[in-house]
C-alpha atoms as a PDB file:
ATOM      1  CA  UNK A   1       7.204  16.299  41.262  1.00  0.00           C
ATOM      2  CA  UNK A   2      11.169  16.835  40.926  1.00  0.00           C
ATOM      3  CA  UNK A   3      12.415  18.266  37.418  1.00  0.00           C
ATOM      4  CA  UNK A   4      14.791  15.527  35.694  1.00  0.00           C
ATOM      5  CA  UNK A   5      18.358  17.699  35.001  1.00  0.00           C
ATOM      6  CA  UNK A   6      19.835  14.529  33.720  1.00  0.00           C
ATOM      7  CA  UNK A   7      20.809  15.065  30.498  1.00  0.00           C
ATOM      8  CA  UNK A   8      21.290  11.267  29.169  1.00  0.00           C
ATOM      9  CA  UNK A   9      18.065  11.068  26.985  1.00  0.00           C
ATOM     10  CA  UNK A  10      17.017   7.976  26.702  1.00  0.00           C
ATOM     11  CA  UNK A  11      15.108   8.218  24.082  1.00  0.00           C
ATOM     12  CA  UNK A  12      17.886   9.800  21.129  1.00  0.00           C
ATOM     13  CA  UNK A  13      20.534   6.834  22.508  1.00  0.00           C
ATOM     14  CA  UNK A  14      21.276   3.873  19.976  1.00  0.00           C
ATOM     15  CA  UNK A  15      19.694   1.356  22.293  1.00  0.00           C
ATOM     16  CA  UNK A  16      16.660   2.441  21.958  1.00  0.00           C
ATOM     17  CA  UNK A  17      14.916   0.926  18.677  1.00  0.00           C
ATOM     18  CA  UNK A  18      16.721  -2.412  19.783  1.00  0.00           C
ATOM     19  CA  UNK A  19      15.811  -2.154  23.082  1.00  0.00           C
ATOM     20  CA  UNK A  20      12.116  -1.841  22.222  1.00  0.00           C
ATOM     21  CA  UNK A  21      12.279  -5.083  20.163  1.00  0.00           C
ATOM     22  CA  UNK A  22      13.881  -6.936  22.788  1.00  0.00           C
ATOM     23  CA  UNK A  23      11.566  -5.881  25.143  1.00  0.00           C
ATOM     24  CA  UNK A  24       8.940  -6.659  23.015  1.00  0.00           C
ATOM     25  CA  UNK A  25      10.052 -10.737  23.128  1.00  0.00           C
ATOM     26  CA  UNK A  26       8.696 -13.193  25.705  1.00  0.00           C
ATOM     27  CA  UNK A  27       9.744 -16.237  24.319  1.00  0.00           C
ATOM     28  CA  UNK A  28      13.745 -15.695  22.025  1.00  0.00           C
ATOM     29  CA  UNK A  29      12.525 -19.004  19.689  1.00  0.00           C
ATOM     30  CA  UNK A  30       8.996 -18.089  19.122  1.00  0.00           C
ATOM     31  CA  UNK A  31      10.001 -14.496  18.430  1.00  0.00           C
ATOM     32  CA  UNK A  32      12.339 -15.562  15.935  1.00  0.00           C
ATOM     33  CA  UNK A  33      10.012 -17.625  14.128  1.00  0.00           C
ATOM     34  CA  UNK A  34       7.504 -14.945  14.355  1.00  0.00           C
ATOM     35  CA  UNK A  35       9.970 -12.060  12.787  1.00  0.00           C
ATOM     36  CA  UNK A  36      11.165 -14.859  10.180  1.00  0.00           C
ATOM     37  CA  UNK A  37       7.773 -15.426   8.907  1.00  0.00           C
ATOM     38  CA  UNK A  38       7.039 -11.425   8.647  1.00  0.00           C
ATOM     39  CA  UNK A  39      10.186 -11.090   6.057  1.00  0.00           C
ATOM     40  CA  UNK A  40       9.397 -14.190   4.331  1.00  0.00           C
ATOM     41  CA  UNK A  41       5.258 -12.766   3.982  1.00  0.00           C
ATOM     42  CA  UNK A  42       6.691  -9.796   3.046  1.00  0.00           C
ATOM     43  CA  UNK A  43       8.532 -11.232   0.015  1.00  0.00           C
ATOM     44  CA  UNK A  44       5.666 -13.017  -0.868  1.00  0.00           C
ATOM     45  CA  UNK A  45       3.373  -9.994  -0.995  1.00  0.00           C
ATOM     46  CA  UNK A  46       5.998  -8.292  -2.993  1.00  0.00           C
ATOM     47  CA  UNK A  47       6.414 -11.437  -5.611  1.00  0.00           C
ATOM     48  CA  UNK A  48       2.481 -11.646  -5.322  1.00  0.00           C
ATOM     49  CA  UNK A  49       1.908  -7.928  -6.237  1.00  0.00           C
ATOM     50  CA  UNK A  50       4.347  -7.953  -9.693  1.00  0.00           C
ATOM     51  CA  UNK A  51       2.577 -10.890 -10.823  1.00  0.00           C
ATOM     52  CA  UNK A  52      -0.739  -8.930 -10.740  1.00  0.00           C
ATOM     53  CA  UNK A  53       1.402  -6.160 -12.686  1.00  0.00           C
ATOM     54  CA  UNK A  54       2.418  -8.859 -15.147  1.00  0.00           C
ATOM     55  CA  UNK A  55      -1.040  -8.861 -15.691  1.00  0.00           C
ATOM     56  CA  UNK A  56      -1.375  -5.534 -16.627  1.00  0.00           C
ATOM     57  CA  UNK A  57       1.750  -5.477 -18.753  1.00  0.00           C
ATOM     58  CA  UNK A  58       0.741  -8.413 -20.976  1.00  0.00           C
ATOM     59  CA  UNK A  59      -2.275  -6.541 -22.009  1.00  0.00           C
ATOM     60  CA  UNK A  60      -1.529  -2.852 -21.728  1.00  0.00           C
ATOM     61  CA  UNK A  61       1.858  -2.881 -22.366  1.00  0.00           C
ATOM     62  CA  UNK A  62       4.793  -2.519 -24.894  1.00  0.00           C
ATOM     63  CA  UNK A  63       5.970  -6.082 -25.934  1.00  0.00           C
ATOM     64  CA  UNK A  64       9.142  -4.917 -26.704  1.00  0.00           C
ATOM     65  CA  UNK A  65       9.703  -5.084 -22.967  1.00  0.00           C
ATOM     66  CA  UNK A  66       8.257  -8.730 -22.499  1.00  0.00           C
ATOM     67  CA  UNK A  67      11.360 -10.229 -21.772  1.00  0.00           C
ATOM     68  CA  UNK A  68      12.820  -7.629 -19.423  1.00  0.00           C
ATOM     69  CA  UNK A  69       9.691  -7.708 -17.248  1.00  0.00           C
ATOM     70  CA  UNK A  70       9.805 -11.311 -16.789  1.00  0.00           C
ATOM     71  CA  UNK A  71      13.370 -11.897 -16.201  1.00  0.00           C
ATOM     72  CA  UNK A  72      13.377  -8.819 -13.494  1.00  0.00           C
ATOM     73  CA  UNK A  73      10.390 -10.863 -11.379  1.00  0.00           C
ATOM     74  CA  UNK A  74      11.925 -14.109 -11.870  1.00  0.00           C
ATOM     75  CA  UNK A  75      14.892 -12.307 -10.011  1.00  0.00           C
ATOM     76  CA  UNK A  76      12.957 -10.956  -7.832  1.00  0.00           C
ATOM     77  CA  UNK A  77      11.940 -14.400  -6.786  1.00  0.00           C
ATOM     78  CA  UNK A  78      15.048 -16.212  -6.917  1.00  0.00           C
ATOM     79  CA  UNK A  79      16.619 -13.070  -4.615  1.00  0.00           C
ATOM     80  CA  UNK A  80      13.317 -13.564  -2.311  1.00  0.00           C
ATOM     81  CA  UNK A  81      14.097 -17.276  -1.990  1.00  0.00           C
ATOM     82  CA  UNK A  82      17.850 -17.201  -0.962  1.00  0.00           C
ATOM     83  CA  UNK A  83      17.186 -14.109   1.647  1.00  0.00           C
ATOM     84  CA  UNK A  84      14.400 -16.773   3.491  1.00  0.00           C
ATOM     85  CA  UNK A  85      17.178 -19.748   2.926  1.00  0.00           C
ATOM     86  CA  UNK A  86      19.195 -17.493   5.167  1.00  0.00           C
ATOM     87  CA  UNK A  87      17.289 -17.094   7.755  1.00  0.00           C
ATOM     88  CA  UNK A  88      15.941 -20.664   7.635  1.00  0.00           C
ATOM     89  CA  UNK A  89      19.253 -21.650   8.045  1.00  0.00           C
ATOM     90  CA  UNK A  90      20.494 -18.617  10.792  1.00  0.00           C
ATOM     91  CA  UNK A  91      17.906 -20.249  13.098  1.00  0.00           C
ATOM     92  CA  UNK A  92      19.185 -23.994  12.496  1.00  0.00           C
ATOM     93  CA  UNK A  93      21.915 -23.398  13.197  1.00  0.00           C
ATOM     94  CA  UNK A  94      21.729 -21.102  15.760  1.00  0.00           C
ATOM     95  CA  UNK A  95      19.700 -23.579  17.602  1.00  0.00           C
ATOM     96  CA  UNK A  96      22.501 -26.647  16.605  1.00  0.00           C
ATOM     97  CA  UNK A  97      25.441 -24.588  17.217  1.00  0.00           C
ATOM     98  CA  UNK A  98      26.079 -21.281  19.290  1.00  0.00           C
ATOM     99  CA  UNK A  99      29.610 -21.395  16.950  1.00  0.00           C
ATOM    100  CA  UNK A 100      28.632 -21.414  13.520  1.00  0.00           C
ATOM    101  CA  UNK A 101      29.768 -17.890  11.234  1.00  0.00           C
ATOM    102  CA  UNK A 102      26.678 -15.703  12.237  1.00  0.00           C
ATOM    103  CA  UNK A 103      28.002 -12.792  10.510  1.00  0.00           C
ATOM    104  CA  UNK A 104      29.335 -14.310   7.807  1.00  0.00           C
ATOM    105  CA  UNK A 105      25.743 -15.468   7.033  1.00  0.00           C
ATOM    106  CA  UNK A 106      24.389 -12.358   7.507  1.00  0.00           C
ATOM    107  CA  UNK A 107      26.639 -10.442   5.527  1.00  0.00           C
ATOM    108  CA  UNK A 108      25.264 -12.751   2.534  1.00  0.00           C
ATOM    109  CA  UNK A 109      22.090 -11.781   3.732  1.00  0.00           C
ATOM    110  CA  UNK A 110      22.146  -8.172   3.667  1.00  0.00           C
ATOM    111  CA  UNK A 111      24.225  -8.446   0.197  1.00  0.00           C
ATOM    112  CA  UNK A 112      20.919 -10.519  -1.190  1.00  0.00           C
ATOM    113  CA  UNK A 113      18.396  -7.678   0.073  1.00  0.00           C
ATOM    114  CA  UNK A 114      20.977  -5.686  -1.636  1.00  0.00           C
ATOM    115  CA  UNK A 115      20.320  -7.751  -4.560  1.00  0.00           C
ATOM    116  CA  UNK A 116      17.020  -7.856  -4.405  1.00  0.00           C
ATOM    117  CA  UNK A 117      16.339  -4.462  -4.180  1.00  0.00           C
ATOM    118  CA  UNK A 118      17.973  -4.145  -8.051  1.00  0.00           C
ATOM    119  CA  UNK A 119      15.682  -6.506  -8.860  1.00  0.00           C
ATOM    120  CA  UNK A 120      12.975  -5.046  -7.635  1.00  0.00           C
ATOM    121  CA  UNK A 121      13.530  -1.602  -8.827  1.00  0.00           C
ATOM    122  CA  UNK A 122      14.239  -3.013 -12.038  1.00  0.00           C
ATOM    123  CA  UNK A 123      10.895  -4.353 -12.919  1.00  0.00           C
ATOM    124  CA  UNK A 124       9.387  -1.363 -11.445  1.00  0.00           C
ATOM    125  CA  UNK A 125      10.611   1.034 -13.977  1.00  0.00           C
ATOM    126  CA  UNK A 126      10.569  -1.514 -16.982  1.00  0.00           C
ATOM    127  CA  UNK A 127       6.706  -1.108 -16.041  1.00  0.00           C
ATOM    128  CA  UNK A 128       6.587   2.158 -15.941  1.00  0.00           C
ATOM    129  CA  UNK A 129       8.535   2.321 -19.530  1.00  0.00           C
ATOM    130  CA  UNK A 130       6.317   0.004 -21.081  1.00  0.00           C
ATOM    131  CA  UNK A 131       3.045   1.496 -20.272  1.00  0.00           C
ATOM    132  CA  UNK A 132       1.178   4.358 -21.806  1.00  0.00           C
ATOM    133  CA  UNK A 133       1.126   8.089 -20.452  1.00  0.00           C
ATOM    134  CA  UNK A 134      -2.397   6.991 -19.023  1.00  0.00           C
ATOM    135  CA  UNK A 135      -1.485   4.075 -17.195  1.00  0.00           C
ATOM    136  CA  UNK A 136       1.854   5.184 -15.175  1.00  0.00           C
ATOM    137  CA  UNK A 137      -0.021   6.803 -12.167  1.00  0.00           C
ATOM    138  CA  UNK A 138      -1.867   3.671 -11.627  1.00  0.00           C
ATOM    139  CA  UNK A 139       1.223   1.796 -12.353  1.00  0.00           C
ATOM    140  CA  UNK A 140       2.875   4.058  -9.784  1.00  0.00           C
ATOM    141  CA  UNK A 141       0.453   3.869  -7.129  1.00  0.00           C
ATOM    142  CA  UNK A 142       0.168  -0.095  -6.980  1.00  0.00           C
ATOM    143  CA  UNK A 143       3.243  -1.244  -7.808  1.00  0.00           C
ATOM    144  CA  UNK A 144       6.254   0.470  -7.201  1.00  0.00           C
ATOM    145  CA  UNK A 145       6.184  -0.622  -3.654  1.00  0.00           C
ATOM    146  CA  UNK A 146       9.826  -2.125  -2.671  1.00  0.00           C
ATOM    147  CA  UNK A 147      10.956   1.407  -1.538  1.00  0.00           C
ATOM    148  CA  UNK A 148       7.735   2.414   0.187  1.00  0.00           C
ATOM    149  CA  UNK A 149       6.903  -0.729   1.848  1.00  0.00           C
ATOM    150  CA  UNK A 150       8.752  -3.911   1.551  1.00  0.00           C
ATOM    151  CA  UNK A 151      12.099  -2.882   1.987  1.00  0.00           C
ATOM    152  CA  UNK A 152      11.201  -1.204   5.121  1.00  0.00           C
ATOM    153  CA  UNK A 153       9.012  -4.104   6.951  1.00  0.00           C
ATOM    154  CA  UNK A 154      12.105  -6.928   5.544  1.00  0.00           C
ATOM    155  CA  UNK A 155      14.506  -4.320   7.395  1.00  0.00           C
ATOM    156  CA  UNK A 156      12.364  -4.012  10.698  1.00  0.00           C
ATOM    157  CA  UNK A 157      11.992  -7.803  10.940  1.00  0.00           C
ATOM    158  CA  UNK A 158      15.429  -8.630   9.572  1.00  0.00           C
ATOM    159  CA  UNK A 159      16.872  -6.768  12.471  1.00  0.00           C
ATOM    160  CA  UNK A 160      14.783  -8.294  14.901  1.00  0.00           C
ATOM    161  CA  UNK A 161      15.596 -11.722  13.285  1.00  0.00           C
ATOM    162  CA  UNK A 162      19.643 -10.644  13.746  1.00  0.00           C
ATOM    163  CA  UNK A 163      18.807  -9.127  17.115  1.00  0.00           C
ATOM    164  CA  UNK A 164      17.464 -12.676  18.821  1.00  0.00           C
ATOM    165  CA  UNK A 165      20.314 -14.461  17.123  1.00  0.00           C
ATOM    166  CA  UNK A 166      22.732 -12.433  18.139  1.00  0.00           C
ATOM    167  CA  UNK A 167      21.479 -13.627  22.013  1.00  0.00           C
ATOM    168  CA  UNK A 168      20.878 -17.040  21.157  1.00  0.00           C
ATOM    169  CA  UNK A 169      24.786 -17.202  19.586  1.00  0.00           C
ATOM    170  CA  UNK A 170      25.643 -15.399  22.394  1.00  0.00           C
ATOM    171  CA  UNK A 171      23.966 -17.029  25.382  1.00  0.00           C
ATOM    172  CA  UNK A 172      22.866 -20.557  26.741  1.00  0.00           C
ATOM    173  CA  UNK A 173      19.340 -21.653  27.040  1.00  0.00           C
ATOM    174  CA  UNK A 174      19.164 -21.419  30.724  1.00  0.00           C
ATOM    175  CA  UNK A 175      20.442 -17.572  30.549  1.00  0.00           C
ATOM    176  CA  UNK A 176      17.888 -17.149  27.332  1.00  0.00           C
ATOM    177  CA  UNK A 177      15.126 -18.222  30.084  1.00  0.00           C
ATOM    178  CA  UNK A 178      16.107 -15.642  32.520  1.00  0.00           C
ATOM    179  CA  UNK A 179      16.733 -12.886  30.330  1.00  0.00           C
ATOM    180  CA  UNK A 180      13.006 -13.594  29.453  1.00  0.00           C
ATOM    181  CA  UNK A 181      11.549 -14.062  32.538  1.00  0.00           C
ATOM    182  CA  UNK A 182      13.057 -10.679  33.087  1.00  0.00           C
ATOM    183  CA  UNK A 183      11.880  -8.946  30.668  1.00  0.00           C
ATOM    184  CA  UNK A 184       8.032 -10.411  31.290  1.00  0.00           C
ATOM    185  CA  UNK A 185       8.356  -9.400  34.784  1.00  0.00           C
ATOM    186  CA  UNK A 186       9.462  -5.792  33.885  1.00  0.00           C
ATOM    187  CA  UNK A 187       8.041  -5.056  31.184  1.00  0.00           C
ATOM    188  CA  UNK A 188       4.551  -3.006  32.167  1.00  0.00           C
ATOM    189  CA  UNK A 189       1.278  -5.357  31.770  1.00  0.00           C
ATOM    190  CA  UNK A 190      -0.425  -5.139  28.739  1.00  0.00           C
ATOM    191  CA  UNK A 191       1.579  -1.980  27.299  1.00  0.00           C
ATOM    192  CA  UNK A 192       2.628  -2.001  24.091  1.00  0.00           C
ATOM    193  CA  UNK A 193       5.508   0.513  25.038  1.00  0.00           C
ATOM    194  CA  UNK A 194       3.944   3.098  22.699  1.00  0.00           C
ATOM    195  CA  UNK A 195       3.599   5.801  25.277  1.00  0.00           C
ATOM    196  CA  UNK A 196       6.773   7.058  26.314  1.00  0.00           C
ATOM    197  CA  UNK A 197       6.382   7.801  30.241  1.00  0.00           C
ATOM    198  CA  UNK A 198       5.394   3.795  30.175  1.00  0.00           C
ATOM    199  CA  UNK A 199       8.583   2.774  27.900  1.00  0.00           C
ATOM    200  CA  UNK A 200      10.959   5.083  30.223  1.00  0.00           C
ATOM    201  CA  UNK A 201       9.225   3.439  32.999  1.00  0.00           C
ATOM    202  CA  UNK A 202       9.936  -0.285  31.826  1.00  0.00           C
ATOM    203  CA  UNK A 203      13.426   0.732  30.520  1.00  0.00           C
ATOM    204  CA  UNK A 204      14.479   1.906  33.984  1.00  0.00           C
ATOM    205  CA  UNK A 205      13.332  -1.549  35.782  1.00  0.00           C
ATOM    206  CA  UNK A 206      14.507  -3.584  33.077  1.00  0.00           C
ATOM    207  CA  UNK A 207      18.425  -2.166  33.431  1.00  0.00           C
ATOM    208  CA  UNK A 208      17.677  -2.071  36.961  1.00  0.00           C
ATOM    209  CA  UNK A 209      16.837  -5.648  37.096  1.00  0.00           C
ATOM    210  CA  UNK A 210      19.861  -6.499  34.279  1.00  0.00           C
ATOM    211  CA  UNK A 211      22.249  -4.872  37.001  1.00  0.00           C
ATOM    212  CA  UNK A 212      21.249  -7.256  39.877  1.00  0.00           C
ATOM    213  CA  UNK A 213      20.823 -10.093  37.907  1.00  0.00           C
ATOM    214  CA  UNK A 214      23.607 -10.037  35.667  1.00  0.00           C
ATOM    215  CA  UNK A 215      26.543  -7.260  36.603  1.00  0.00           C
ATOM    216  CA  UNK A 216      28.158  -9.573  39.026  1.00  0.00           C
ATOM    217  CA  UNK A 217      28.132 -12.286  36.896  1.00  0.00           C
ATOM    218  CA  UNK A 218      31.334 -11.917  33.509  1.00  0.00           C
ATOM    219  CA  UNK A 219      29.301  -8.624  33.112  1.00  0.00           C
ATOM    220  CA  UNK A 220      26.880  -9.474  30.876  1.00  0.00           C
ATOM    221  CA  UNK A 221      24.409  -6.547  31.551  1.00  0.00           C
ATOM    222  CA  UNK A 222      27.677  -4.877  29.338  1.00  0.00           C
ATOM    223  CA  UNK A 223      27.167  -7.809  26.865  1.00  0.00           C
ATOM    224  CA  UNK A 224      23.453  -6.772  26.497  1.00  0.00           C
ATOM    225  CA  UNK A 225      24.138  -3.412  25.865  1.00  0.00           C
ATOM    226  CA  UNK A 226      26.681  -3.953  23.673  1.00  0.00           C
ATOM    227  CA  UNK A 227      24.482  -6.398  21.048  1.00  0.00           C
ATOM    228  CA  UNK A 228      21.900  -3.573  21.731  1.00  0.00           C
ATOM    229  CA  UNK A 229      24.506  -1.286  20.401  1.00  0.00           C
ATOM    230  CA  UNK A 230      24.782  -2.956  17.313  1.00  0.00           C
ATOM    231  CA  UNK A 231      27.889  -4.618  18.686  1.00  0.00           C
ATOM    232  CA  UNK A 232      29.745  -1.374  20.162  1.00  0.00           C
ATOM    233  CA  UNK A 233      31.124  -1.767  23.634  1.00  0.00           C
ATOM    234  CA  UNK A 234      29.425   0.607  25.937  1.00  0.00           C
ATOM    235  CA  UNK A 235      32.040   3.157  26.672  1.00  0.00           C
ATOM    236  CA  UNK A 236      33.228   4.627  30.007  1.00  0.00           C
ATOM    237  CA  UNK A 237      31.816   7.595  30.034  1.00  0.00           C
ATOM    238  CA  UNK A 238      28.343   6.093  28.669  1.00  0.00           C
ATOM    239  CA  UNK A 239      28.187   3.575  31.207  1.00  0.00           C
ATOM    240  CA  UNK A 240      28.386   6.498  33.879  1.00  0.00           C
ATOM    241  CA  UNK A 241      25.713   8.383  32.111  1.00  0.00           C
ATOM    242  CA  UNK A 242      23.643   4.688  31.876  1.00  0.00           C
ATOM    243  CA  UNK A 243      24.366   4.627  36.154  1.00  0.00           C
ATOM    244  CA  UNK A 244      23.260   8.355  36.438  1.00  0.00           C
ATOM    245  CA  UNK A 245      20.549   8.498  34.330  1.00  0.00           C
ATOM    246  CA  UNK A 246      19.133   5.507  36.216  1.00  0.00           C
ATOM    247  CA  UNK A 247      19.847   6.697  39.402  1.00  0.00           C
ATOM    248  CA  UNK A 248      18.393   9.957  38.834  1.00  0.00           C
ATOM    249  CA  UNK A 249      15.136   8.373  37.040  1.00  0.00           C
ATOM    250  CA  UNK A 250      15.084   6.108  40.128  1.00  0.00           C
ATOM    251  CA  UNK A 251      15.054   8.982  42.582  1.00  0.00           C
ATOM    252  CA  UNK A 252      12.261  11.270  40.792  1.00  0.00           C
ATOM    253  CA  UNK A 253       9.579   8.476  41.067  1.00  0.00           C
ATOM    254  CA  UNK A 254      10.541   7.771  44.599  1.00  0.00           C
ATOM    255  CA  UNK A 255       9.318  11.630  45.275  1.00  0.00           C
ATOM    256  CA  UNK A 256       6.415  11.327  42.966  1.00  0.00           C
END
């Protein structure tokens, strides 16, 4: 087995976490339903869990923060609301109209996480204010969860949420069917790309595949990259290192 000297590591380059979660999708509708419903679950567990610590703060306690408590969740729920309006209406419209202000609309989304997150904090440490010395830990423990937890599943799923629209703005149906088929037919059976020598594996067929499919066609294997990218045009120089590093990747399993 040949030594890889490339140096383009696939696994440190922006596309990767992106990559992964398109390579994850079979289906660009049902995967955006599927992401939409973990960030709007995810609000609902958080909005669930600070009304069982409402519980706790009507009985244990200071009154004197009553009103603080409640208005925080209520904003928490109002915030929680408008950030599933947006996607609810991201994937109308996306469906409706491959023209309508995408990032516009997410802007407002991302300034309502924002939003929520104050929101969310905010009850959190009117909690831990109102509560005796003895109660804080368990205060801690169960509900101060926004920065642990929620904000970190609504980020995963938002991006995958902004990810598939960005393709379905971006590309007809017909194209959204052979981008999938593609990615079904490289993507290794039954892996769940955890293990790296099978995600390198699928990575290299998939751009391999995107390059005979696509390249000769207004370059959209570039156009893939570049929503990968987070919506920065693959560069010169990093499209030669993209060519070599498949090339060489190509040539070691040949010899393997």
């Amino acid at each position: 087995m040949s030594t890889n000297e490339n140096t383009y590591n696939i696994t440190t380059s922006v596309y990767n976490p992106q990559l992964r979660t398109l390579m994850s999708i079979k289906d660009f509708g049902t995967g955006l339903e599927s992401f939409k419903t973990k960030v709007h679950d995810s609000t609902q567990k958080l909005i669930k869990t600070y009304e069982n610590g409402i519980v706790i703060l009507e009985t244990e306690g200071n009154k004197d923060f009553q009103n603080e408590w409640n208005d925080s969740l209520n904003e928490v729920r109002v915030h929680s609301n408008h950030l599933n309006q947006y996607l609810e209406v991201a994937k109308e419209k996306s469906e409706q109209n491959s023209d309508f202000p995408f990032k516009i609309l997410w802007q407002e989304f991302e300034e309502r996480l924002k939003s929520l997150k104050v929101s969310a904090q905010k009850f959190e440490n009117t909690g831990a204010k109102a509560l005796p010395a003895d109660k804080k830990e368990k205060w801690g423990n169960e509900f101060e969860i926004f920065e642990s937890d929620t904000e970190p599943e609504i980020e995963r799923n938002a991006k995958a949420v902004k990810l598939i629209l960005q393709f379905m703005v971006r590309y007809s149906p017909q194209e959204l069917d052979k981008i999938s088929h593609i990615i079904s037919e490289t993507t290794p059976e039954g892996s769940s790309l955890k293990e790296e020598k099978d995600y390198e594996a699928a990575f290299l067929k998939y751009l391999k595949q995107f390059q005979k499919e696509f390249e000769a066609k207004d370059n959209l294997f570039d156009t893939i990259m570049e929503i990968l990218a987070g919506g920065v045009h693959p560069s010169p120089s990093e499209r030669v290192m993209l060519d070599k590093w498949i090339e060489g990747e190509e040539k070691i399993r040949e010899d393997m």
